[in-house]
C-alpha atoms as a PDB file:
ATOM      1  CA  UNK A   1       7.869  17.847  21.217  1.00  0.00           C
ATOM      2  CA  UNK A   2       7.081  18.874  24.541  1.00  0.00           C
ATOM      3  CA  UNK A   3       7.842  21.911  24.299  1.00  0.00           C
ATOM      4  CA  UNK A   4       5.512  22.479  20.774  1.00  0.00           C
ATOM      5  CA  UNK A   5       2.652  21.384  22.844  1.00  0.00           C
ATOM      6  CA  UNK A   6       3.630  23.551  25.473  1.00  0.00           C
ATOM      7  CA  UNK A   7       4.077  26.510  23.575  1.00  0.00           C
ATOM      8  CA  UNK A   8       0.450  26.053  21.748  1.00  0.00           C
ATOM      9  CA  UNK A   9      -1.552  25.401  24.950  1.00  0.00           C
ATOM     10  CA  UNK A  10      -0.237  28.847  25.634  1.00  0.00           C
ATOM     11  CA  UNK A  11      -1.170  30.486  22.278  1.00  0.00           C
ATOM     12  CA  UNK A  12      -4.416  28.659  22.175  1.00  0.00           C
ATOM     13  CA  UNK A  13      -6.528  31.882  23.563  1.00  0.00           C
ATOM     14  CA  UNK A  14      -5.268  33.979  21.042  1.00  0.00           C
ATOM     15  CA  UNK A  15      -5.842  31.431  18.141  1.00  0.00           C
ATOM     16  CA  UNK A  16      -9.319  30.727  19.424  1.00  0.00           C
ATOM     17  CA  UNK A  17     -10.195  35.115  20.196  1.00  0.00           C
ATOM     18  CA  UNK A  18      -8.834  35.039  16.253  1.00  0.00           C
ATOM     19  CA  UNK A  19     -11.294  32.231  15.150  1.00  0.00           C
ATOM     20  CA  UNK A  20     -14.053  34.220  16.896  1.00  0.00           C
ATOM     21  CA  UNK A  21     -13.628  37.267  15.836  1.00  0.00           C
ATOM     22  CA  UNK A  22     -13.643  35.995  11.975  1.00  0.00           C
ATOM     23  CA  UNK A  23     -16.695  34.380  12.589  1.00  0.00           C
ATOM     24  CA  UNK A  24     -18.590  37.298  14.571  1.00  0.00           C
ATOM     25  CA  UNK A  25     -17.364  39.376  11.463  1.00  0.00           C
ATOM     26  CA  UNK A  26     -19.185  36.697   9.172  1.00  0.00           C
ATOM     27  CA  UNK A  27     -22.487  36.694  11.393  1.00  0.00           C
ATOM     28  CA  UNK A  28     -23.361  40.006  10.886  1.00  0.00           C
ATOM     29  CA  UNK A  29     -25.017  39.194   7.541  1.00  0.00           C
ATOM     30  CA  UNK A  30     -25.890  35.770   8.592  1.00  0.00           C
ATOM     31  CA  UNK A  31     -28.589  38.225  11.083  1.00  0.00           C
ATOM     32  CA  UNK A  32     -29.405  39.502   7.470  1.00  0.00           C
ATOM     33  CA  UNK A  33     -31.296  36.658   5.991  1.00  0.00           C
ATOM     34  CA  UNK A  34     -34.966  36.651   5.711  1.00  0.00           C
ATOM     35  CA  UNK A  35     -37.742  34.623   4.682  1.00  0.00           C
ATOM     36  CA  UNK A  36     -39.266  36.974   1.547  1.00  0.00           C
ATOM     37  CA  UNK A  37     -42.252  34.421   0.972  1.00  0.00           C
ATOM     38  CA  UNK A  38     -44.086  31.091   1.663  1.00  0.00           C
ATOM     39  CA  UNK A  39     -46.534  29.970  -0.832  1.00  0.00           C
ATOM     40  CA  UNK A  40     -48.203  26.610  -0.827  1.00  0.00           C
ATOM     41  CA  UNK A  41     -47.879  24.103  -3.917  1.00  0.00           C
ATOM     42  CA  UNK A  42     -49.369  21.243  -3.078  1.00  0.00           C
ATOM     43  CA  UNK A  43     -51.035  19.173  -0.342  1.00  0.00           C
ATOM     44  CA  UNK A  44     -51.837  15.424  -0.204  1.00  0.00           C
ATOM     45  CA  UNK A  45     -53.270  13.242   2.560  1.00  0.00           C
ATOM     46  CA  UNK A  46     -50.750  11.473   4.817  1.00  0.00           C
ATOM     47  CA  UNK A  47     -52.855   8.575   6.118  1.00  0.00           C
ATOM     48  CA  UNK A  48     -55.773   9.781   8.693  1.00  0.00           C
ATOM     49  CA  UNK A  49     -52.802  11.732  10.827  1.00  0.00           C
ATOM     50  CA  UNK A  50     -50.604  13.394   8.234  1.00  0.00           C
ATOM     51  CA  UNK A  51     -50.473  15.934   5.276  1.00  0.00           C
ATOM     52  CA  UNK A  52     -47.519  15.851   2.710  1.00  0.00           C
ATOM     53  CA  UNK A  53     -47.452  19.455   1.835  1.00  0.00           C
ATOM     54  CA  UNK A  54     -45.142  21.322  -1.297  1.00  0.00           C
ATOM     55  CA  UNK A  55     -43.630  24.416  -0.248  1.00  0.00           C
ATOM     56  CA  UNK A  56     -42.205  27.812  -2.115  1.00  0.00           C
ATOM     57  CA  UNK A  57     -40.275  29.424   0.387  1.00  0.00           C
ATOM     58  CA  UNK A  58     -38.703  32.673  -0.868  1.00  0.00           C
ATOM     59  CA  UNK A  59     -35.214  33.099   0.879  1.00  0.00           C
ATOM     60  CA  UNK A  60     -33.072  36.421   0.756  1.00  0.00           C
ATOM     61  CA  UNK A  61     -29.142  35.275   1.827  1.00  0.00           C
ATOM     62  CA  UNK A  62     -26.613  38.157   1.901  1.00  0.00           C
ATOM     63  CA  UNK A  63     -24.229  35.611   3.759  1.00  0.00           C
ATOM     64  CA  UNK A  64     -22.188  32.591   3.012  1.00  0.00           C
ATOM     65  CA  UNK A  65     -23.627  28.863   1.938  1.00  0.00           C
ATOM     66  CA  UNK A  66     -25.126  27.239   4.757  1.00  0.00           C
ATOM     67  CA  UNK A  67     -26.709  23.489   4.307  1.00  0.00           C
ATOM     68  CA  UNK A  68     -29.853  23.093   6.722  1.00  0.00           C
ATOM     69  CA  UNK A  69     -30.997  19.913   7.948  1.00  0.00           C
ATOM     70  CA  UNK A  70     -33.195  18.077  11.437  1.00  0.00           C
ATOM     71  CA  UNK A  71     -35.853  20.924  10.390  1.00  0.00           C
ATOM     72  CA  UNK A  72     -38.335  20.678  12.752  1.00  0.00           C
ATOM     73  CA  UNK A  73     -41.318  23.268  13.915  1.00  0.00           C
ATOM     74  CA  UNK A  74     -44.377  23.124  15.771  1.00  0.00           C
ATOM     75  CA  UNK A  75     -47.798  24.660  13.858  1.00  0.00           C
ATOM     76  CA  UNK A  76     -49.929  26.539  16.559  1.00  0.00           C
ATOM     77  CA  UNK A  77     -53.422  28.307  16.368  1.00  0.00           C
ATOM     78  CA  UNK A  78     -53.950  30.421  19.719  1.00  0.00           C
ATOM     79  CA  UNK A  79     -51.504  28.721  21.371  1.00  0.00           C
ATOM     80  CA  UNK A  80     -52.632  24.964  20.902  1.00  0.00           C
ATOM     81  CA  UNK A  81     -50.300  22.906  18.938  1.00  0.00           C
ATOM     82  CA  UNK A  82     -52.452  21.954  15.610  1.00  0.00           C
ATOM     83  CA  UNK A  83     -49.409  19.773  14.565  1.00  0.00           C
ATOM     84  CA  UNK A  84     -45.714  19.075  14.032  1.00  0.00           C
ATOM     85  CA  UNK A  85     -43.907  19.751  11.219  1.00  0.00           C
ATOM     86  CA  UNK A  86     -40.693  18.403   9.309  1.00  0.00           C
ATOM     87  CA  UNK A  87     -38.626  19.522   6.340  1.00  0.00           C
ATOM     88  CA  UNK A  88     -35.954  18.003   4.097  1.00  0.00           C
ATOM     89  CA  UNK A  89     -32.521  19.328   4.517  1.00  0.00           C
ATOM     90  CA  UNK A  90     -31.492  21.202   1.606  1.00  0.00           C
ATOM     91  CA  UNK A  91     -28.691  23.939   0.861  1.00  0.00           C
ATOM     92  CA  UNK A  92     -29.488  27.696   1.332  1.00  0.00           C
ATOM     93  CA  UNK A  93     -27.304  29.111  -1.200  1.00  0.00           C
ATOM     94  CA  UNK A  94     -24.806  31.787  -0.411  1.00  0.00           C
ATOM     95  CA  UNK A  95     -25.178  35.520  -1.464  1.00  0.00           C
ATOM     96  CA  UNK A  96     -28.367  35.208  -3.332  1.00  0.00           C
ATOM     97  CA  UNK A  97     -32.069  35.377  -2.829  1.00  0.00           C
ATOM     98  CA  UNK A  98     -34.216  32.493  -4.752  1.00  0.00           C
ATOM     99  CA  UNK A  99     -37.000  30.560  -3.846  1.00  0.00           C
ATOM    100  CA  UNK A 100     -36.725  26.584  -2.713  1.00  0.00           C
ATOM    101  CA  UNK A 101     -38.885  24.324  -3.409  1.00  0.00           C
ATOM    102  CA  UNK A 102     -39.066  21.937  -0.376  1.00  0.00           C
ATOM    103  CA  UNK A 103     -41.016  18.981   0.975  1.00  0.00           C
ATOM    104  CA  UNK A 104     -42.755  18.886   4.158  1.00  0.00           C
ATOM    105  CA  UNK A 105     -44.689  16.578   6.121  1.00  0.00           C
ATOM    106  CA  UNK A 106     -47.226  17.789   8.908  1.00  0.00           C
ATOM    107  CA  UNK A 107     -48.286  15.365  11.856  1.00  0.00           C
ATOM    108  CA  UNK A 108     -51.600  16.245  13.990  1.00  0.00           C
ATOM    109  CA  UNK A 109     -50.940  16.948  16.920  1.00  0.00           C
ATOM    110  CA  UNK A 110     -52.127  14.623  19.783  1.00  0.00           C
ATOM    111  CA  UNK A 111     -54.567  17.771  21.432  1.00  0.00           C
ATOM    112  CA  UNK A 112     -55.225  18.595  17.818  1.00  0.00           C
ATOM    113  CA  UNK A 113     -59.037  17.458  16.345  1.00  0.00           C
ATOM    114  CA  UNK A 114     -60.218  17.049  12.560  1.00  0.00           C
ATOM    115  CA  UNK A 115     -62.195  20.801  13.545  1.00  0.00           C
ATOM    116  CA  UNK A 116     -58.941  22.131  14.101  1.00  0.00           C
ATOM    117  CA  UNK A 117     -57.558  20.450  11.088  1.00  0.00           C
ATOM    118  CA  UNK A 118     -60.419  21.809   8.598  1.00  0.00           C
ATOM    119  CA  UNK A 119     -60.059  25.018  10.133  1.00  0.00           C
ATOM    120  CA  UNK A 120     -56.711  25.130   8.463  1.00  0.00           C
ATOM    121  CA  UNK A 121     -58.355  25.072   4.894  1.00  0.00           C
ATOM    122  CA  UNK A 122     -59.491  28.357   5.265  1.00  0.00           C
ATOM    123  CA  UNK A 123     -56.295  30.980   4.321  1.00  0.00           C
ATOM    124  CA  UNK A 124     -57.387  33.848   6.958  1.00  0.00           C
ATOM    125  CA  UNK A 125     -57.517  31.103   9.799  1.00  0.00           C
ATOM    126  CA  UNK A 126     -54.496  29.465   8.542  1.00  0.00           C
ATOM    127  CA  UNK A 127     -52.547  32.826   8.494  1.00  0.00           C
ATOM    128  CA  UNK A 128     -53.174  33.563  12.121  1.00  0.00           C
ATOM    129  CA  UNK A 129     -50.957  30.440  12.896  1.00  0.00           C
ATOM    130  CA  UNK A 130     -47.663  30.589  14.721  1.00  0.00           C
ATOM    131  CA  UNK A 131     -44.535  28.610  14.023  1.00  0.00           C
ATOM    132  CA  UNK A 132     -41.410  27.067  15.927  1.00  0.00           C
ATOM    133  CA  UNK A 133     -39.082  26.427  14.259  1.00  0.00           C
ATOM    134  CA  UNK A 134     -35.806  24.410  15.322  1.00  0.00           C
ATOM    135  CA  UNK A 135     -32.680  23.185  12.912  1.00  0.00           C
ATOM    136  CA  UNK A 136     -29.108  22.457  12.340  1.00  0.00           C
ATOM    137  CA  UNK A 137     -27.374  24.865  10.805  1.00  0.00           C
ATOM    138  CA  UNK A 138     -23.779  23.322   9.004  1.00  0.00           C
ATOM    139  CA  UNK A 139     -21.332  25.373   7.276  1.00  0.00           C
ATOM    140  CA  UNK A 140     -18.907  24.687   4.295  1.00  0.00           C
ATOM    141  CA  UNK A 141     -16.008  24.043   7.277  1.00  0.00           C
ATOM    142  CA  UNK A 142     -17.982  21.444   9.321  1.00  0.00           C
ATOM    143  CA  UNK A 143     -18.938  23.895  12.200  1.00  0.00           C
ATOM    144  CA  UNK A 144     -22.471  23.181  12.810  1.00  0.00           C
ATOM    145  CA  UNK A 145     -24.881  24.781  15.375  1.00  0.00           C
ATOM    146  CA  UNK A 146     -28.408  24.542  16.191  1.00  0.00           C
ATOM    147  CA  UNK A 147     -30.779  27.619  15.723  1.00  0.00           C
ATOM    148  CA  UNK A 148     -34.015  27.995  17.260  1.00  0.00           C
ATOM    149  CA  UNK A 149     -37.317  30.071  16.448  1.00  0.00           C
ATOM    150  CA  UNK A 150     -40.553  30.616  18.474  1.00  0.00           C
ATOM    151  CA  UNK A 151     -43.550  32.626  17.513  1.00  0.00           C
ATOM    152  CA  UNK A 152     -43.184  33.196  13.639  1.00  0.00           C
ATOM    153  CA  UNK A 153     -45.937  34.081  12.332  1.00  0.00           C
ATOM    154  CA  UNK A 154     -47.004  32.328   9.221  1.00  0.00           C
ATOM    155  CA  UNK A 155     -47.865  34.247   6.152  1.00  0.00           C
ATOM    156  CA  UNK A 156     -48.895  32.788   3.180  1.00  0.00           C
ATOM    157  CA  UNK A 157     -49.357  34.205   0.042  1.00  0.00           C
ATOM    158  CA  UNK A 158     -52.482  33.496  -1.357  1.00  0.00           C
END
């Protein structure tokens, strides 16, 4: 018994370079996907602090099913954080390019005023906006890693 354990601590480099290199063959098209569109469906009041907001987010996957969850960003306007936003987790479907509907739930932020907010209603302001994004990223296997995104730059269609 000693001996098996032995004898895999030893191979355990090679099995784990193997493992790696299967996955770095994999991420290439993972680098591939790409947000194709963002449109807005809906937006309702959240008390005097919130906004529940619909969203039709156009999503181009080349790669394998990932699910997506603890979707988290920051809204910002010329550098000020307007407010923070979550998402639902939901399942970005592999090798195929279709549009999600998802919920999403915007907090003001605590620098953020009801100006700011308002300025938001108009589409040219409220395309100059900037978005972090961070989120878990699981696959079908269990591996899950965290991804993070600074400085996208919202675009919505109008």
């Amino acid at each position: 018994m000693f001996v098996k354990v032995k004898y895999l601590i030893k191979r355990l480099p090679v099995l784990l370079l193997c493992v790696l290199m299967s996955c770095l063959s994999g991420c290439n098209k993972v680098k591939q996907i790409k947000v194709t569109s963002v449109a807005l469906e809906s937006v309702g009041l959240r008390g005097f602090k919130g906004l529940d907001i619909g969203l039709a987010i156009g999503i181009d996957n080349p790669a394998f099913g990932v699910d997506i969850s603890e979707i988290e960003g920051a809204l910002k306007h010329s550098g000020k954080v307007l407010g923070r936003v979550s998402l639902d987790p939901f399942r970005l479907h592999g090798r195929s390019a279709e549009i999600y509907h998802l919920k999403a739930t915007l907090t003001l932020g605590e620098d953020a005023t009801l100006k700011d907010l308002l300025m938001l209603t108009d589409m040219v302001r409220l395309n100059e906006c900037m978005v972090d994004v961070s989120l878990k990223a699981k696959l079908k296997n269990g591996v899950a890693a965290p991804v993070n995104i600074k400085d996208i730059p919202l675009k919505l269609k109008q």
